[in-house]
Every structure is written in structure tokens, then in C-alpha cells.
Protein backbone atom coordinates (compact mmCIF):
# COMPACT_ATOMS: atom_id res chain seq x y z
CA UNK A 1 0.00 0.00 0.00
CA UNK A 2 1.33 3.36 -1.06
CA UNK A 3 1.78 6.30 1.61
CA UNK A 4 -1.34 7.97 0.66
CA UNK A 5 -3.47 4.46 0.87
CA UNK A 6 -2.18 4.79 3.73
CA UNK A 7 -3.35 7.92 4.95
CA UNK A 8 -7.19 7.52 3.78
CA UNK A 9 -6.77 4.12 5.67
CA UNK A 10 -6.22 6.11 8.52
CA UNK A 11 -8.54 8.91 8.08
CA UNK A 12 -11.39 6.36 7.27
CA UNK A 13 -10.85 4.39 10.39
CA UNK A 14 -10.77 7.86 13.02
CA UNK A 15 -13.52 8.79 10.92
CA UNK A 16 -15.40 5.66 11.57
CA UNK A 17 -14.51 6.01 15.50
CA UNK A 18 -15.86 9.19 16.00
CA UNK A 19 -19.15 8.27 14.02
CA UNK A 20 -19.85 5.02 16.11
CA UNK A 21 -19.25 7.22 19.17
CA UNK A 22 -21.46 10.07 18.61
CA UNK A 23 -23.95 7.62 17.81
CA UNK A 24 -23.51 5.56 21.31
CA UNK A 25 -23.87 9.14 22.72
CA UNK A 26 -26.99 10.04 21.29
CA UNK A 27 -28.39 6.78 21.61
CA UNK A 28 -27.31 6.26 25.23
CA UNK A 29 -25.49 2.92 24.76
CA UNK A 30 -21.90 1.69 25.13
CA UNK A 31 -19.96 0.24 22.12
CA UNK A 32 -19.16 -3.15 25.08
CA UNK A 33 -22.81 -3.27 24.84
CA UNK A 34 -23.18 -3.40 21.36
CA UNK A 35 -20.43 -5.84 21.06
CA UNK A 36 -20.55 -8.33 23.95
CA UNK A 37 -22.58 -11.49 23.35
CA UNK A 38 -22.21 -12.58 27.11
CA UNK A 39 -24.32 -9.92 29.31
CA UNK A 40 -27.22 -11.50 30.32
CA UNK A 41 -28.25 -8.05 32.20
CA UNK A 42 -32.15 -7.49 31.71
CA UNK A 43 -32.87 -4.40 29.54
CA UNK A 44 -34.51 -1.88 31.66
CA UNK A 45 -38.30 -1.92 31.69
CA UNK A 46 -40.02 0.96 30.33
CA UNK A 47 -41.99 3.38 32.55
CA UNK A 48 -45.00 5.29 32.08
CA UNK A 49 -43.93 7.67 34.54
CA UNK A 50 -40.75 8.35 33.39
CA UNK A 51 -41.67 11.54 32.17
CA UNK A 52 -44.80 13.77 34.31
CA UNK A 53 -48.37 13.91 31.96
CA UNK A 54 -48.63 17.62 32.04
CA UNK A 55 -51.89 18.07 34.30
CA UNK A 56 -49.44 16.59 37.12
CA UNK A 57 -47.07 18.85 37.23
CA UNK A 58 -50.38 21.21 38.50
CA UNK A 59 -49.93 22.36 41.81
CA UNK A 60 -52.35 23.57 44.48
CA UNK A 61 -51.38 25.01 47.90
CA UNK A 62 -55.08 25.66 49.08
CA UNK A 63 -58.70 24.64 47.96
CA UNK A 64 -59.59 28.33 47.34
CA UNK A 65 -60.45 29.21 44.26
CA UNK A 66 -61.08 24.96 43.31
CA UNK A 67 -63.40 24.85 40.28
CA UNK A 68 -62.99 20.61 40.41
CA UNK A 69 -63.38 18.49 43.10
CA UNK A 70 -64.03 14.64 43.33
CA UNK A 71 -63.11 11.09 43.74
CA UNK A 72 -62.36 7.70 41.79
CA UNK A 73 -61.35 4.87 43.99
CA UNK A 74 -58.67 2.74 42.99
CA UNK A 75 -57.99 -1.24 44.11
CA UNK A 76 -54.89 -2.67 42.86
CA UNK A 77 -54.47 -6.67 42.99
CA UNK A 78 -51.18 -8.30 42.56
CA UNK A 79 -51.89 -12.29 42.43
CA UNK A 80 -55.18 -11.31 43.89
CA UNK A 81 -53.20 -9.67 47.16
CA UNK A 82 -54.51 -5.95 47.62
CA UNK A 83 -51.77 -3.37 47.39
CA UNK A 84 -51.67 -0.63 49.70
CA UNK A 85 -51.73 2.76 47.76
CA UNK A 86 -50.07 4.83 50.33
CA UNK A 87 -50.88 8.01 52.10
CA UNK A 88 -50.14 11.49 51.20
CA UNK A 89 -49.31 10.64 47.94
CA UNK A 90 -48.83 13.19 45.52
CA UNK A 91 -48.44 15.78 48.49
CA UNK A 92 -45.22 17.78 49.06
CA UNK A 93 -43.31 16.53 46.56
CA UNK A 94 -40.34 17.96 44.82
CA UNK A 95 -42.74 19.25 41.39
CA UNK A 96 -45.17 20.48 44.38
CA UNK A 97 -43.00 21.05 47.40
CA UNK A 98 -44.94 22.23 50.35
CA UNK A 99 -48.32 22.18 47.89
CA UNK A 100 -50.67 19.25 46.45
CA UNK A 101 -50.59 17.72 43.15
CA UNK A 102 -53.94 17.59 41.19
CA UNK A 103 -54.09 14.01 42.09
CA UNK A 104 -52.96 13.02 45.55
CA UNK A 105 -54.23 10.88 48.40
CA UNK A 106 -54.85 11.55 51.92
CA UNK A 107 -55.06 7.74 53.57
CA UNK A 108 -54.37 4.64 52.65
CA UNK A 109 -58.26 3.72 51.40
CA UNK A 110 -57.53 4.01 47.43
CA UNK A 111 -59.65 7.38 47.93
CA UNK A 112 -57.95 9.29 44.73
CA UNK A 113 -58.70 13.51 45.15
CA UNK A 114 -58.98 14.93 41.74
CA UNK A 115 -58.44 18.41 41.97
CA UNK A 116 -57.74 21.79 39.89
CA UNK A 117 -58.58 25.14 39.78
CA UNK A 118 -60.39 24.21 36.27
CA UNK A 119 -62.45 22.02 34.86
CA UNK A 120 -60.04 19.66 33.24
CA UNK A 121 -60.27 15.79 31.37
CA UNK A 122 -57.87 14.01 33.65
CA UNK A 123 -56.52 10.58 32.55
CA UNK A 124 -56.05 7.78 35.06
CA UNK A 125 -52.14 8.38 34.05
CA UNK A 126 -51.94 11.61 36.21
CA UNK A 127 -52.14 9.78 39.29
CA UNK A 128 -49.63 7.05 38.52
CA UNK A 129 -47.12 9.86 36.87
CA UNK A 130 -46.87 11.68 40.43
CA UNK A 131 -46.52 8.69 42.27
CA UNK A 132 -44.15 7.71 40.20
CA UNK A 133 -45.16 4.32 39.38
CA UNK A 134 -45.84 2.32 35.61
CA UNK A 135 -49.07 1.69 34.43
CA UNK A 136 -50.46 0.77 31.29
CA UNK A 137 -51.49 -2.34 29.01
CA UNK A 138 -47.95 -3.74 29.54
CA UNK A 139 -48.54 -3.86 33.27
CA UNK A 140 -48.06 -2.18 36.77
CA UNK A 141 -45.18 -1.13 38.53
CA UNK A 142 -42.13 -4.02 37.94
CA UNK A 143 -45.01 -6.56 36.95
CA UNK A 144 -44.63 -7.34 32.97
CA UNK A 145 -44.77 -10.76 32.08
CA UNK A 146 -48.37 -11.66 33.18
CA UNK A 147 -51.80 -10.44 32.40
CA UNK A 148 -53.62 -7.67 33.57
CA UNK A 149 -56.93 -6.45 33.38
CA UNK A 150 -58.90 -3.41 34.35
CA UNK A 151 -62.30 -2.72 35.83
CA UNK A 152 -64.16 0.31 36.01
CA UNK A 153 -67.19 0.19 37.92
CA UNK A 154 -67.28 -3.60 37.04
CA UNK A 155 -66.76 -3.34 33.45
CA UNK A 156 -63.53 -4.91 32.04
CA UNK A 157 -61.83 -1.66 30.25
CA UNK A 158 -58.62 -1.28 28.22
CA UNK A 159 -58.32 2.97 28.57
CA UNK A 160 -55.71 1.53 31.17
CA UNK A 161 -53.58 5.06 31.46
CA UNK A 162 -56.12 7.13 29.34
CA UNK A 163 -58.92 6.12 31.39
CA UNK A 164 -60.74 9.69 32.18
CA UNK A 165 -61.12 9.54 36.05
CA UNK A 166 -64.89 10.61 37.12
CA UNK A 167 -66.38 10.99 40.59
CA UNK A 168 -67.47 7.74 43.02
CA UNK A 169 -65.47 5.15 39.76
CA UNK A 170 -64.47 2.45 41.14
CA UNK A 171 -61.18 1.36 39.21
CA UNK A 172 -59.87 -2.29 39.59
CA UNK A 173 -56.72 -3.29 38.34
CA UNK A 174 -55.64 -6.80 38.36
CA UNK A 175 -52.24 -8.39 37.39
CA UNK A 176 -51.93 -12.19 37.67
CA UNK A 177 -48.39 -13.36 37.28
CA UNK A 178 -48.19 -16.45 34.78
């Protein structure tokens, strides 16, 4: 190979380097990653709460001026075991420090408060965004490779996340581990 082969040898192969790792960058994955055959690490699960629906990022420090006011209840079974949905949620967080979210819990009853200072549509996907938890067809929380199904008032539904919350719903989701 002449000198100059040799060059654009070169200049091809730092090219190719740089390429492959602006693309790891922007994709947010390691070149090991791409080329190890041996890690048997589980990919991380996908969240619906990984990024806040806008309506929870809402904040209320006091009921004055409230135009909405009510309450869905929510059950959640896990292999038919009731989780607790715990208190306070949604309450002083770090989006609503010292405040309440739109959706938020007082007690430990599944009692969701739906509140705004307007009149708002507010998907079932509000709540779970400011507790921080996944929900959707795929499944709840860590809990993907079984089945789940939703009830709303005793009908089976698949809104799942979109579900439009109303006053006195009563929202069952079940996830049975297979």
C-alpha cells in the first residue's frame, strides 16, 4: 500500500470512531454493549412515569379558588393480594413542594382527590405519573410478564392510562403473574 493508501486508511478508520461514538452518545449505549454477546443483564423496563403527563405537574397550595373536586377509587391486585396505595401521595413533593398535586391521596383507602382550579379531562395516568409508578397495558409497577386487566365500575376496560377519572369510579386493576 502506497503512503497515501495509507493515509485515507487512517482517516477512514478515526472517521469511523468518531461516528460510532457520537452515535452511542446520542443513543445512550456503550460500544461493550453493542459488542458483547455474554451480558445476560435485563434491559430496563419501560416506565409510564418516566416523564410527568402535564396536568401533574399542576400544583395547588389551598382549595380556594377549586373549580374541580371529586373522587375515583382505585384497588390494585397483585396475584389477587390488595396493594396498599399509600398516604399522602402526591403531596409535598419535589414538582409540588410544600403544595398538592392535582391528584394526591390523603389515607391509605384508594380514595384518589382529583383536583384543579379548572375544569379539566384528567386521565387515570396523572395519578400514577406523580406517584411515580408504571401503568399501562404492559402492566403495573415491575409486573410485565403476566396479564392484567382493568375494571371500572365492574366493566372490564382497556383505557388503562387514558382512562378519564370521574367521581365515586371504582377502578380495579388486576395483574396475575403467569
Amino acid at each position: 500500500m502506497n503512503k497515501e493508501g495509507k493515509v485515507w486508511t487512517i482517516i477512514t478508520l478515526v472517521s469511523i470512531s468518531l461516528l460510532l461514538i457520537l452515535v452511542a452518545q446520542e443513543n445512550n449505549f456503550t460500544l461493550s454493549s453493542v459488542f458483547s454477546s455474554d451480558d445476560d443483564s435485563p434491559m430496563p423496563l419501560s416506565n409510564t412515569s418516566d416523564e410527568m403527563h402535564p396536568l401533574g405537574k399542576q400544583c395547588l397550595s389551598s382549595h380556594d379558588g377549586v373549580e374541580m373536586h371529586f373522587h375515583p377509587f382505585l384497588t390494585i391486585l397483585i396475584d389477587d393480594e390488595e396493594f396498599t396505595i399509600p398516604k399522602d401521595t402526591g403531596i409535598s413533593t419535589s414538582t409540588c413542594n410544600n403544595a398538592m398535586h392535582m391528584t394526591h391521596t390523603h389515607d391509605t383507602t384508594g380514595k384518589i382527590h382529583v383536583e384543579g382550579n379548572s375544569v379539566e379531562e384528567v386521565p387515570l395516568e396523572v395519578f400514577f405519573d406523580v406517584w411515580g409508578k408504571h401503568f399501562d397495558e404492559t402492566g403495573i409497577f415491575d409486573n410485565r410478564n403476566g396479564t392484567i386487566e382493568m375494571k371500572v365500575d365492574g366493566v372490564v376496560s382497556t383505557d388503562y392510562q387514558n382512562l378519564i377519572l370521574k367521581d365515586g369510579q371504582n377502578i380495579i386493576i388486576s395483574y396475575s403473574s403467569n
